[in-house]
Protein backbone atom coordinates (compact mmCIF):
# COMPACT_ATOMS: atom_id res chain seq x y z
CA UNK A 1 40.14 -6.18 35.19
CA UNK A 2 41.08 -7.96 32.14
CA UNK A 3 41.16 -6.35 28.50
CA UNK A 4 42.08 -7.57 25.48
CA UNK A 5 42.46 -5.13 22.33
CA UNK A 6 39.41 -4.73 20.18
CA UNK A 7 40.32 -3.75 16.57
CA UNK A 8 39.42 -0.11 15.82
CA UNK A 9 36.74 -1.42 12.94
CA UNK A 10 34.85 -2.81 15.68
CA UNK A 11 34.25 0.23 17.41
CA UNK A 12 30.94 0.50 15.64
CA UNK A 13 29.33 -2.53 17.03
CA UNK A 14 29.63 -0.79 20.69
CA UNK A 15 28.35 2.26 20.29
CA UNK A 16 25.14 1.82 17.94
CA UNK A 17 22.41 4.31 19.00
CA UNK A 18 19.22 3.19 18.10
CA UNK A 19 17.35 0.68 16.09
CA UNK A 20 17.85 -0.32 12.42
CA UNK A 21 16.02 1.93 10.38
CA UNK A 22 14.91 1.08 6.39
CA UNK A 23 15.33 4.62 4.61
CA UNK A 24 13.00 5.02 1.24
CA UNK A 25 13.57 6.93 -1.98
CA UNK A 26 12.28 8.07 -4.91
CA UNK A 27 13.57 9.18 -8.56
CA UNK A 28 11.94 9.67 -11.73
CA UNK A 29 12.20 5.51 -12.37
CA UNK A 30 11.18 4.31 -9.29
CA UNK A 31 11.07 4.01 -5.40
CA UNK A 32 13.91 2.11 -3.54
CA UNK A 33 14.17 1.47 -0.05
CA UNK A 34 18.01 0.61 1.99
CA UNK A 35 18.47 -0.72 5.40
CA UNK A 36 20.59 1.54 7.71
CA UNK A 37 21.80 1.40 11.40
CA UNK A 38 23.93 4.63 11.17
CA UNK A 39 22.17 7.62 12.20
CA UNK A 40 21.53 9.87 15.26
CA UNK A 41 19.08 12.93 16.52
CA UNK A 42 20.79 15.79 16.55
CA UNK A 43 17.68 18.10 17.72
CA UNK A 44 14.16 17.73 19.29
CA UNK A 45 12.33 20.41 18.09
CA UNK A 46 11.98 20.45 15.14
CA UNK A 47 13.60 16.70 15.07
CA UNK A 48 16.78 17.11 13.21
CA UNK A 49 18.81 13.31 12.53
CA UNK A 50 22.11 12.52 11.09
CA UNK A 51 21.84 9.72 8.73
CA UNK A 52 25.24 7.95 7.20
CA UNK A 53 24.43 6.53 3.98
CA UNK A 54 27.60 4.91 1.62
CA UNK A 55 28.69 7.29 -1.35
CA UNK A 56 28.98 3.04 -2.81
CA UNK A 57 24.78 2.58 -2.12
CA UNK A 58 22.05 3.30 -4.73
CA UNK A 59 20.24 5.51 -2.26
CA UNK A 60 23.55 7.90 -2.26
CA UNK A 61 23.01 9.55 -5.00
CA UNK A 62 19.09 9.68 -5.04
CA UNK A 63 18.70 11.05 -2.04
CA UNK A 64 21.73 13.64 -3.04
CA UNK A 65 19.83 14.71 -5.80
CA UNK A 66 15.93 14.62 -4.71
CA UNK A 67 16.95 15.87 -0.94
CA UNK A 68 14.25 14.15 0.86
CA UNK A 69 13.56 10.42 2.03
CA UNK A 70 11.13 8.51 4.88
CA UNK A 71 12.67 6.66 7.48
CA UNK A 72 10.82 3.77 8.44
CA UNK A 73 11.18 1.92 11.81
CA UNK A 74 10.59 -2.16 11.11
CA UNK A 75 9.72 -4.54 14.43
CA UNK A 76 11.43 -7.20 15.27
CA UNK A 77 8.97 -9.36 12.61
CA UNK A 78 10.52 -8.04 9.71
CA UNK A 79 13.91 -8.74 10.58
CA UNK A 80 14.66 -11.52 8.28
CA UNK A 81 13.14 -8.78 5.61
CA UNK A 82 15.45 -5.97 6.78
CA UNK A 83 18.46 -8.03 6.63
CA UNK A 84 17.61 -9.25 2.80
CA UNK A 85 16.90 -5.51 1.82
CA UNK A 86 20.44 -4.91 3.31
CA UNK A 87 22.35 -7.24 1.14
CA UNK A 88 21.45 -6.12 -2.33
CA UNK A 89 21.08 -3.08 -4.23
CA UNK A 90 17.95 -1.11 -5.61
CA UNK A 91 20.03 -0.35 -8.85
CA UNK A 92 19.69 -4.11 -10.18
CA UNK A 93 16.30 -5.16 -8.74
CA UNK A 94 12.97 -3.48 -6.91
CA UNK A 95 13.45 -4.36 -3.43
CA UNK A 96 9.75 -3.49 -2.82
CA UNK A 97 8.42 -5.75 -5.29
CA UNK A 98 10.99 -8.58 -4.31
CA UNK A 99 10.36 -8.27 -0.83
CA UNK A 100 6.35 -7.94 -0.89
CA UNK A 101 6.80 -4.24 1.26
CA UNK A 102 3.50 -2.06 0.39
CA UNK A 103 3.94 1.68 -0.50
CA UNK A 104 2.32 3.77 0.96
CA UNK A 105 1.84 7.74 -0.26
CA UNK A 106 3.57 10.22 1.88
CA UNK A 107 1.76 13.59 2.68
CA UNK A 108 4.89 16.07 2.71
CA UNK A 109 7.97 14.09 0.45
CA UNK A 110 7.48 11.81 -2.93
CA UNK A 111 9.46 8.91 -1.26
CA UNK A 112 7.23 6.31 0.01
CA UNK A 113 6.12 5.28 3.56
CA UNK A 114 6.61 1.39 4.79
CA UNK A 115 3.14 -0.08 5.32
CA UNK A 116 4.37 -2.96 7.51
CA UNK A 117 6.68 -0.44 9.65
CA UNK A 118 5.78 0.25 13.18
CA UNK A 119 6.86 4.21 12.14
CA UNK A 120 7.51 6.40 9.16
CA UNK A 121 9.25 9.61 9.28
CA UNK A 122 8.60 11.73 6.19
CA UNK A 123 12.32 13.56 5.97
CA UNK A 124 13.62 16.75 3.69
CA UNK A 125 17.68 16.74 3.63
CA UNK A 126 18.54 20.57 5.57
CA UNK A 127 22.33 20.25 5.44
CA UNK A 128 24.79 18.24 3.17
CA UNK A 129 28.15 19.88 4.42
CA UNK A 130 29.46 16.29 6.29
CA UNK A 131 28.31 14.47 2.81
CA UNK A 132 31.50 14.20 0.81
CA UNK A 133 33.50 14.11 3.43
CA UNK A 134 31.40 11.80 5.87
CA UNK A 135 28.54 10.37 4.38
CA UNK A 136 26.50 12.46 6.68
CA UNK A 137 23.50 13.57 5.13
CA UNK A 138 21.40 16.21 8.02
CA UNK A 139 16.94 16.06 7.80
CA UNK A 140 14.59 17.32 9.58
CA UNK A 141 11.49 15.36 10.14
CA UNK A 142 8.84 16.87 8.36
CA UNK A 143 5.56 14.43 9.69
CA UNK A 144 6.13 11.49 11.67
CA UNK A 145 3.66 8.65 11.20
CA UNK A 146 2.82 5.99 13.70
CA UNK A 147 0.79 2.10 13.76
CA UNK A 148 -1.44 2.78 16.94
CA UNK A 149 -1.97 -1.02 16.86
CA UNK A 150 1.51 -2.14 17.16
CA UNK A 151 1.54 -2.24 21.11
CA UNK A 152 5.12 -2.07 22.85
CA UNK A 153 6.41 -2.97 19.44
CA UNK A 154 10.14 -4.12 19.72
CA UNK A 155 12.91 -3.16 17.39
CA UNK A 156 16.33 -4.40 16.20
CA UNK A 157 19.24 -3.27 16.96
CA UNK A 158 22.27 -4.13 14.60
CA UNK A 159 25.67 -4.91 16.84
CA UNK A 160 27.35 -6.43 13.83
CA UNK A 161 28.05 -9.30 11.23
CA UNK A 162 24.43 -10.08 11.07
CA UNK A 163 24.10 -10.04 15.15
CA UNK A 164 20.92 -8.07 16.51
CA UNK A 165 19.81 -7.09 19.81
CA UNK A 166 15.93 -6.91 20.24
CA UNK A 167 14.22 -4.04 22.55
CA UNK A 168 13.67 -6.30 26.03
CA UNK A 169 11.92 -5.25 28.89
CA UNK A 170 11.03 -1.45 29.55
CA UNK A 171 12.14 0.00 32.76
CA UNK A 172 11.07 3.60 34.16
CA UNK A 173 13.25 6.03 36.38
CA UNK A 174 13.04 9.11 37.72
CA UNK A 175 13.83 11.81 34.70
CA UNK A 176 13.99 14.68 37.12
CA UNK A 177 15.84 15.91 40.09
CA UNK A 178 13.28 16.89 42.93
């Protein structure tokens, strides 16, 4: 087998566990909304996630402060949207104005939902030991929020330096012994 040496700041662009996720806040000013790829579940029931957000981003200290945000899953459409939300900051401009995305009320947190999201995840923050350390803020999902008429919608998955992979064909096994 042949190898070559992958540099250790790579590492990331292997191992990215699910798709690319646009995580809303809201302060006293106004609502902001980030694009992430960093996070995991943690627990089912109720859902707990890890989410890595940059002590350097806007949304860092927001969501330290107000302890709650909504995750919103974008398809595949918004892509070219997700990317542009990624690559500038909420503390100069409103990304939801700039980038025509519709605010929607949420029922259990003050940050906004995503209209144009296939899924919105209203979150409260439950455990901010791994924060200044890690960037690891912990929430529980507090109501989850779904577009019943987004059929098999398909979601990006970041792999790196603006490379995505898109959800492809769906493929059922056995989840069970017998």
């Amino acid at each position: 087998m042949k190898k070559r040496s992958l540099p250790l700041s790579q590492v990331y662009r292997l191992l990215e566990p699910g798709p690319v996720v646009m995580l809303t806040t809201q302060n006293s000013k106004k609502a902001n909304v980030m694009t992430m790829s960093w996070h995991m579940m943690i627990d089912f029931e109720p859902p707990i996630l890890g989410c890595v957000v940059s002590n350097r981003d806007y949304t860092f200290d927001i969501l330290k402060k107000t302890k709650e945000c909504v995750l919103s899953i974008p398809t595949v459409d918004l892509a070219p949207i997700v990317v542009k939300v990624g690559n500038c900051s909420g503390k100069k401009i409103d990304k939801f104005e700039k980038f025509n995305l519709t605010q929607v009320e949420s029922s259990c947190v003050a940050a906004p939902l995503i209209a144009e999201c296939y899924a919105n995840l209203e979150c409260k923050v439950v455990d901010t030991t791994m924060v200044n350390k890690y960037n690891i803020f912990i929430v529980e999902v507090l109501k989850a929020w779904v577009n019943p008429t987004m059929k098999n919608p398909k979601m990006i998955h970041h792999c790196g330096k603006g490379v995505f992979v898109v959800d492809g064909k769906r493929i059922k096994l056995p989840w069970h012994l017998k």
